[in-house]
C-alpha atoms as a PDB file:
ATOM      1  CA  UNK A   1     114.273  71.423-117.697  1.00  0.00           C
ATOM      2  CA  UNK A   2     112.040  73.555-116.134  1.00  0.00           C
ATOM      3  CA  UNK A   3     110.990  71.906-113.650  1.00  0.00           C
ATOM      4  CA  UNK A   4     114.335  71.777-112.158  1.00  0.00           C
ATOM      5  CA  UNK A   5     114.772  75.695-112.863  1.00  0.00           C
ATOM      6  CA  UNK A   6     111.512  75.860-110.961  1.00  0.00           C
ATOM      7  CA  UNK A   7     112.728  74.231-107.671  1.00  0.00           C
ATOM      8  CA  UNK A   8     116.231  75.842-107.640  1.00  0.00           C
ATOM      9  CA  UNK A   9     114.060  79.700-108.128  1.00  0.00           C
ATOM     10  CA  UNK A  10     111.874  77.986-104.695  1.00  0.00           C
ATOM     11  CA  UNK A  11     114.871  76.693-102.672  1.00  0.00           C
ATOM     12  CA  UNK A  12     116.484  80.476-103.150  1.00  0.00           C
ATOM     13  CA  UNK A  13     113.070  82.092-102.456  1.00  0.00           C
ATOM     14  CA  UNK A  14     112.116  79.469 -99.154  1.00  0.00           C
ATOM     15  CA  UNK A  15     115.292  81.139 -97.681  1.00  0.00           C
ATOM     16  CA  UNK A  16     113.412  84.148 -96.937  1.00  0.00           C
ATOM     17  CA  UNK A  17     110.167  82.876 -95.669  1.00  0.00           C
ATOM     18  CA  UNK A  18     109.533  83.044 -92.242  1.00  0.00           C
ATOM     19  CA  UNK A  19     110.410  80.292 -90.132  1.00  0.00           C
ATOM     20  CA  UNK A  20     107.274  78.892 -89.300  1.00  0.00           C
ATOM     21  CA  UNK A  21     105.707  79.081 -92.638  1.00  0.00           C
ATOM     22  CA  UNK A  22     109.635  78.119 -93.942  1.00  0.00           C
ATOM     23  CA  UNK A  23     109.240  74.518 -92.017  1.00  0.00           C
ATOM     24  CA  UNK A  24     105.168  74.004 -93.276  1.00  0.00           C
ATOM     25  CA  UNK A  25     103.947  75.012 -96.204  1.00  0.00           C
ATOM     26  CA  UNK A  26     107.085  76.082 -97.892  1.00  0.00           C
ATOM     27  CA  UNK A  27     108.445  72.006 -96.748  1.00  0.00           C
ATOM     28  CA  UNK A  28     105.290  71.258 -98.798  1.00  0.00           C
ATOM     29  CA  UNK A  29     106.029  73.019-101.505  1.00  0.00           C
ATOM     30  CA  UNK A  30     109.770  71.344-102.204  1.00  0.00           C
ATOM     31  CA  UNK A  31     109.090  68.023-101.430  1.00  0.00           C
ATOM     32  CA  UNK A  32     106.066  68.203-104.149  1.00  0.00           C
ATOM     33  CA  UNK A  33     108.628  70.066-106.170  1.00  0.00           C
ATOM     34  CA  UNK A  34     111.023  67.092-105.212  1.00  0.00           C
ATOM     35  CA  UNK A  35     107.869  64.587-106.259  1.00  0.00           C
ATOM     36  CA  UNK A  36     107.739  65.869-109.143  1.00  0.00           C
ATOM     37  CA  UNK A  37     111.407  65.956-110.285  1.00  0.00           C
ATOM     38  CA  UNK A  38     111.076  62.394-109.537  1.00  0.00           C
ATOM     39  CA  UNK A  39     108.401  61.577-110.959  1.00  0.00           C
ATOM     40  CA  UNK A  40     109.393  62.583-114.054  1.00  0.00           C
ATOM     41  CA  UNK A  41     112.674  61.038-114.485  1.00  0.00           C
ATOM     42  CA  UNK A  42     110.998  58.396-113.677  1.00  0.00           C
ATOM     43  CA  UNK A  43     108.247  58.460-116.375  1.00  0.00           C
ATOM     44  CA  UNK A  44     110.942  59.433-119.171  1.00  0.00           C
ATOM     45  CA  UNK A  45     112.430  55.854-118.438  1.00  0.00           C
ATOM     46  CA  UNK A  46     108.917  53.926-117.768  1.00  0.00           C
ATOM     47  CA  UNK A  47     107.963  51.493-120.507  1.00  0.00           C
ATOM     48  CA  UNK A  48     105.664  52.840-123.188  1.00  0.00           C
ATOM     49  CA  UNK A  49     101.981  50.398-121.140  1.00  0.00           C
ATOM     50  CA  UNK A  50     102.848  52.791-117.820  1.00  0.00           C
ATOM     51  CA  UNK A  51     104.047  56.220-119.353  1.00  0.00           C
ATOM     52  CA  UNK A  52     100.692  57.827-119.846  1.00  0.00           C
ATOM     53  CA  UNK A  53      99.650  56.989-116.370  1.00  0.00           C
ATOM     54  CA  UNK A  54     102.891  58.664-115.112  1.00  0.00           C
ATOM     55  CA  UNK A  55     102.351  61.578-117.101  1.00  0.00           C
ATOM     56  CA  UNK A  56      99.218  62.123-115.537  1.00  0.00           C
ATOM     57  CA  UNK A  57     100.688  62.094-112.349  1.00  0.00           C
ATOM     58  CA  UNK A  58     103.522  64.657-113.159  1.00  0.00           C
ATOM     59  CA  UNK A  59     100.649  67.036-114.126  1.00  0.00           C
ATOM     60  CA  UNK A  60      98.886  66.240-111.122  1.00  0.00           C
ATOM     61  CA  UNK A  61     101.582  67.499-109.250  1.00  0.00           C
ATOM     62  CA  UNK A  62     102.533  69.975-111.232  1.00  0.00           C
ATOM     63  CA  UNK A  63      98.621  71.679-110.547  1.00  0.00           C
ATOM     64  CA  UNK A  64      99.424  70.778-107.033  1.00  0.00           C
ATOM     65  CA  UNK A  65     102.107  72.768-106.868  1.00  0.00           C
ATOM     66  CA  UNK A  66     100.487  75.939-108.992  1.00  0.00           C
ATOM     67  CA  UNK A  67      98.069  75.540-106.083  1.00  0.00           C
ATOM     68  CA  UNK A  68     100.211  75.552-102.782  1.00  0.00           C
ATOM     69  CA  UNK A  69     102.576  78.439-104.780  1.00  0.00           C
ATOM     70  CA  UNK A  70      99.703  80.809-104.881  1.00  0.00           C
ATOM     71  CA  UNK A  71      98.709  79.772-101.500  1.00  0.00           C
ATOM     72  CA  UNK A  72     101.953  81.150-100.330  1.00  0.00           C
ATOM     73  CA  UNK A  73     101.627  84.123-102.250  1.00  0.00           C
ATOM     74  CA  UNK A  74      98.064  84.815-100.961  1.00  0.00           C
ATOM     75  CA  UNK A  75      99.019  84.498 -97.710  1.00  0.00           C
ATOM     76  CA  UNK A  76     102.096  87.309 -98.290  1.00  0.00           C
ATOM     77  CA  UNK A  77     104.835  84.802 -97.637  1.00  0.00           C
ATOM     78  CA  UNK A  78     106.674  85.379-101.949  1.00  0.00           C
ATOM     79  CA  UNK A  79     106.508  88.515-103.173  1.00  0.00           C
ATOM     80  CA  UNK A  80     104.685  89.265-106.509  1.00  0.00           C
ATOM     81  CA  UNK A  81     107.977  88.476-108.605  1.00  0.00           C
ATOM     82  CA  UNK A  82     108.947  85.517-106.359  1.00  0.00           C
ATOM     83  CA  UNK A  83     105.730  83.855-107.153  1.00  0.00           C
ATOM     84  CA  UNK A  84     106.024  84.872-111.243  1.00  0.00           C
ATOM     85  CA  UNK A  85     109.375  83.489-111.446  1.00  0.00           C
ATOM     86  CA  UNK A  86     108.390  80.416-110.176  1.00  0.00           C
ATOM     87  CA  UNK A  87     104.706  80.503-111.697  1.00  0.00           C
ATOM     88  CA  UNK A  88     105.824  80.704-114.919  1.00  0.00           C
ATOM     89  CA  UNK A  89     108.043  77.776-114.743  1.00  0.00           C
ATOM     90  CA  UNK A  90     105.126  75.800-113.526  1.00  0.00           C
ATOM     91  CA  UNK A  91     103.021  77.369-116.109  1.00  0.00           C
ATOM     92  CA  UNK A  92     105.913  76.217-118.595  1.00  0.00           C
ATOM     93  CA  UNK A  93     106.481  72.458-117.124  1.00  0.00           C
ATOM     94  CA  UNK A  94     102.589  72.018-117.515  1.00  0.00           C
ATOM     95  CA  UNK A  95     102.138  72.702-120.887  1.00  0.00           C
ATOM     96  CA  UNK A  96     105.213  70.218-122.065  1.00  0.00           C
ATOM     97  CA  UNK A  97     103.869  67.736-119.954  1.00  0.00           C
ATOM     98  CA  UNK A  98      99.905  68.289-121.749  1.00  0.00           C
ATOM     99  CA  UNK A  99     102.084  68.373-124.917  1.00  0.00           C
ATOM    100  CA  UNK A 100     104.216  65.076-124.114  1.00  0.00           C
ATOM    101  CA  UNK A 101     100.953  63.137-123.186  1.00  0.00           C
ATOM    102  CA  UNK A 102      98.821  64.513-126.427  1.00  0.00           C
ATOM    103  CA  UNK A 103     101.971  63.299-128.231  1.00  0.00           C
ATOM    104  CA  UNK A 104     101.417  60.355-126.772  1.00  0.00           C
ATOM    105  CA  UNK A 105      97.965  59.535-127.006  1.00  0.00           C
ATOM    106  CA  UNK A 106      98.072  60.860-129.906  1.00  0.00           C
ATOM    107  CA  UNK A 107     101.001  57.713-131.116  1.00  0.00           C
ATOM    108  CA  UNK A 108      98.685  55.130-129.508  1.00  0.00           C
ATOM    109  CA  UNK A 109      95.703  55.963-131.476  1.00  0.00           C
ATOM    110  CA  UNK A 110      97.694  56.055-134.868  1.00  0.00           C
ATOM    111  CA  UNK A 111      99.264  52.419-133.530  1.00  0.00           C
ATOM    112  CA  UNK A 112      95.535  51.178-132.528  1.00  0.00           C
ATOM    113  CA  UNK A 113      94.337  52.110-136.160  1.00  0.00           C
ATOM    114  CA  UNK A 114      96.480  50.525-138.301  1.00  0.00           C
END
């Protein structure tokens, strides 16, 4: 899963940080990395009426997180492979997520024809 691979890469890199970006926006960064782990165990086990609407909000906080990760690289606090390695996961996550909701849309329209 790679979101999980994605948060294990930021709790090795949030080591390094300084302190006081360590304790704000790199405590932002795992607990929307922990969000979104549970979030999505969450929406694998949601009944079929809510799982498109949790779906959504996986890839909500999956852009989230793109967001606050370049943040932190902007600001110098990952290096240029720190913030690939964990980019790419994101990058990664996103597009099974898209993929997971078009699949399901996608079911829901074939149901609603016939």
């Amino acid at each position: 899963m790679r979101i999980k691979e994605g948060y294990l890469s930021w709790l090795s890199i949030s080591a390094h940080i300084s302190k006081n970006a360590r304790y704000t926006i790199g405590q932002r960064i795992e607990n929307k990395f922990l969000d979104l782990l549970e979030t999505t165990y969450i929406t694998y086990f949601s009944g079929k009426e809510r799982k498109s609407e949790k779906i959504s909000e996986c890839i909500c906080i999956t852009d989230t997180l793109k967001f606050l990760i370049s943040v932190a690289w902007e600001g110098k606090l990952i290096s240029n492979k720190q913030y690939e390695e964990v980019a790419l996961k994101l990058e990664e996550a996103g597009r099974m997520l898209g993929g997971w909701k078009n699949s399901l849309e996608n079911l829901q329209k074939k149901n609603h024809t016939l």
